[in-house]
Protein backbone atom coordinates (compact mmCIF):
# COMPACT_ATOMS: atom_id res chain seq x y z
CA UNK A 1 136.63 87.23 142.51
CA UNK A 2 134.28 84.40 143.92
CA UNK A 3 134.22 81.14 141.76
CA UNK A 4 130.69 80.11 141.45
CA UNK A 5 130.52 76.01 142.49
CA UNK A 6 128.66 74.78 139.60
CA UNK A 7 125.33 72.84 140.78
CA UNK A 8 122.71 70.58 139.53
CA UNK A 9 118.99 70.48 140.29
CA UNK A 10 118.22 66.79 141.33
CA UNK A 11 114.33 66.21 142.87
CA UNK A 12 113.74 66.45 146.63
CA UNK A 13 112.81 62.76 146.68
CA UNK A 14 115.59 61.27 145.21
CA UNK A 15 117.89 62.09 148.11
CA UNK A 16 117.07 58.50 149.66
CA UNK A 17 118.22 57.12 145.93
CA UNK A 18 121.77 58.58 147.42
CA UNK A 19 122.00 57.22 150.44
CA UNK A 20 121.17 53.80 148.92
CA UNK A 21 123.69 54.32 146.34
CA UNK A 22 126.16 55.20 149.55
CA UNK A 23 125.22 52.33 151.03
CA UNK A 24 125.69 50.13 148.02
CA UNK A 25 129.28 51.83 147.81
CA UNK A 26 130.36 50.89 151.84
CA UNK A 27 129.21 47.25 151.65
CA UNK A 28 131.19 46.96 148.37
CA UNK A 29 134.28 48.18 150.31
CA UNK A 30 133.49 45.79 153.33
CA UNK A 31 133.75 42.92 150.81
CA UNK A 32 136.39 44.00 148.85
CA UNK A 33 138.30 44.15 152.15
CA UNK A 34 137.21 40.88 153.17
CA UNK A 35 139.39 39.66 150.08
CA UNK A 36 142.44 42.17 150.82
CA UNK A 37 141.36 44.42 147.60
CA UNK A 38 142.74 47.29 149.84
CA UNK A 39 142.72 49.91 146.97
CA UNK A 40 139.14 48.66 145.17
CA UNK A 41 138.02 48.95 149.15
CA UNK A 42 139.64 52.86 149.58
CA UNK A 43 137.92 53.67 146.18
CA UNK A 44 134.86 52.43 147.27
CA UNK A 45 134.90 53.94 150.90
CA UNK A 46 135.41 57.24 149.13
CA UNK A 47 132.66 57.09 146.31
CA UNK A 48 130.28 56.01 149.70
CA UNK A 49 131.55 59.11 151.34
CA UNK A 50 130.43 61.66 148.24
CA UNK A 51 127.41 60.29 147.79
CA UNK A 52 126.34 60.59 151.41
CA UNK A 53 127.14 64.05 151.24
CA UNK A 54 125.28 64.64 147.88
CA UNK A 55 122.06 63.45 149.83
CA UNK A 56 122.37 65.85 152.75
CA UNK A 57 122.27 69.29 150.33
CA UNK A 58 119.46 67.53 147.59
CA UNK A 59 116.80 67.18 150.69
CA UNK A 60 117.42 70.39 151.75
CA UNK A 61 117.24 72.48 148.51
CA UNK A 62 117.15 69.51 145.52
CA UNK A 63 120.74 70.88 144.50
CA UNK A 64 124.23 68.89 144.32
CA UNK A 65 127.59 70.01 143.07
CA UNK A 66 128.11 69.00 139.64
CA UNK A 67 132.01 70.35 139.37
CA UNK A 68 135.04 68.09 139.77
CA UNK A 69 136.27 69.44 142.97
CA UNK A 70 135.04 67.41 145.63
CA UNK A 71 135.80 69.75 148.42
CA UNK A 72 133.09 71.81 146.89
CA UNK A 73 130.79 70.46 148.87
CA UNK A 74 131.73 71.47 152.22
CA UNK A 75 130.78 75.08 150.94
CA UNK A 76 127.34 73.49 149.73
CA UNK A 77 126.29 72.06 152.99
CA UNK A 78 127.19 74.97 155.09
CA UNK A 79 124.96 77.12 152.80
CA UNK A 80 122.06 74.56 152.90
CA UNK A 81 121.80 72.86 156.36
CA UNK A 82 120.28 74.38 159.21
CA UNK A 83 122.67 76.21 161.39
CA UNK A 84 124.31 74.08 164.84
CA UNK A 85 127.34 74.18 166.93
CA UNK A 86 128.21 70.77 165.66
CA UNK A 87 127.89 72.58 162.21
CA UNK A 88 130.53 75.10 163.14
CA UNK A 89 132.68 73.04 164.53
CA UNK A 90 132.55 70.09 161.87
CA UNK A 91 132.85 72.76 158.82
CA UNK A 92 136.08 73.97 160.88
CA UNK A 93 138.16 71.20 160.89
CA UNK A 94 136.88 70.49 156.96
CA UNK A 95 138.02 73.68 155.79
CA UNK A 96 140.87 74.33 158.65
CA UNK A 97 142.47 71.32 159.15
CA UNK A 98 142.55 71.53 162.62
């Protein structure tokens, strides 16, 4: 049986509101670093990381996952980004390992 990944409709135009917030996230960790707050800096680096990838999926179809599984996503932006070798390959090693 296929597990549906749960989603949330977000507008179009709030996409850039992500990558801000993704920004806002990696200059955190850069600081955080500068002080040796490895851990606050890892936390940060990864929060940057999901919300980049929540942008990419809400300008192409103004959906996100809304589950708890982050790795949801991968699934996500293969279904809603135009297709590309660098597409293939990428989504490989995400869902491969290798």
């Amino acid at each position: 049986m296929v597990r549906k990944v749960p989603r949330k409709k977000i507008d179009i135009n709030k996409f850039s509101n992500f990558i801000k917030v993704s920004e806002n996230f990696y200059e955190g960790a850069k600081n955080a670093n500068k002080f040796e707050y490895y851990n606050a800096a890892g936390v940060l680096v990864i929060h940057a990381a999901i919300a980049l990838a929540d942008s990419v999926p809400i300008k192409y179809s103004g959906e996100k996952c809304s589950g708890d599984n982050h790795y949801e996503i991968i699934g996500l932006l293969n279904e809603k980004t135009p297709e590309s070798r660098l597409k293939t390959n990428t989504s490989s090693v995400f869902l491969t390992g290798q």
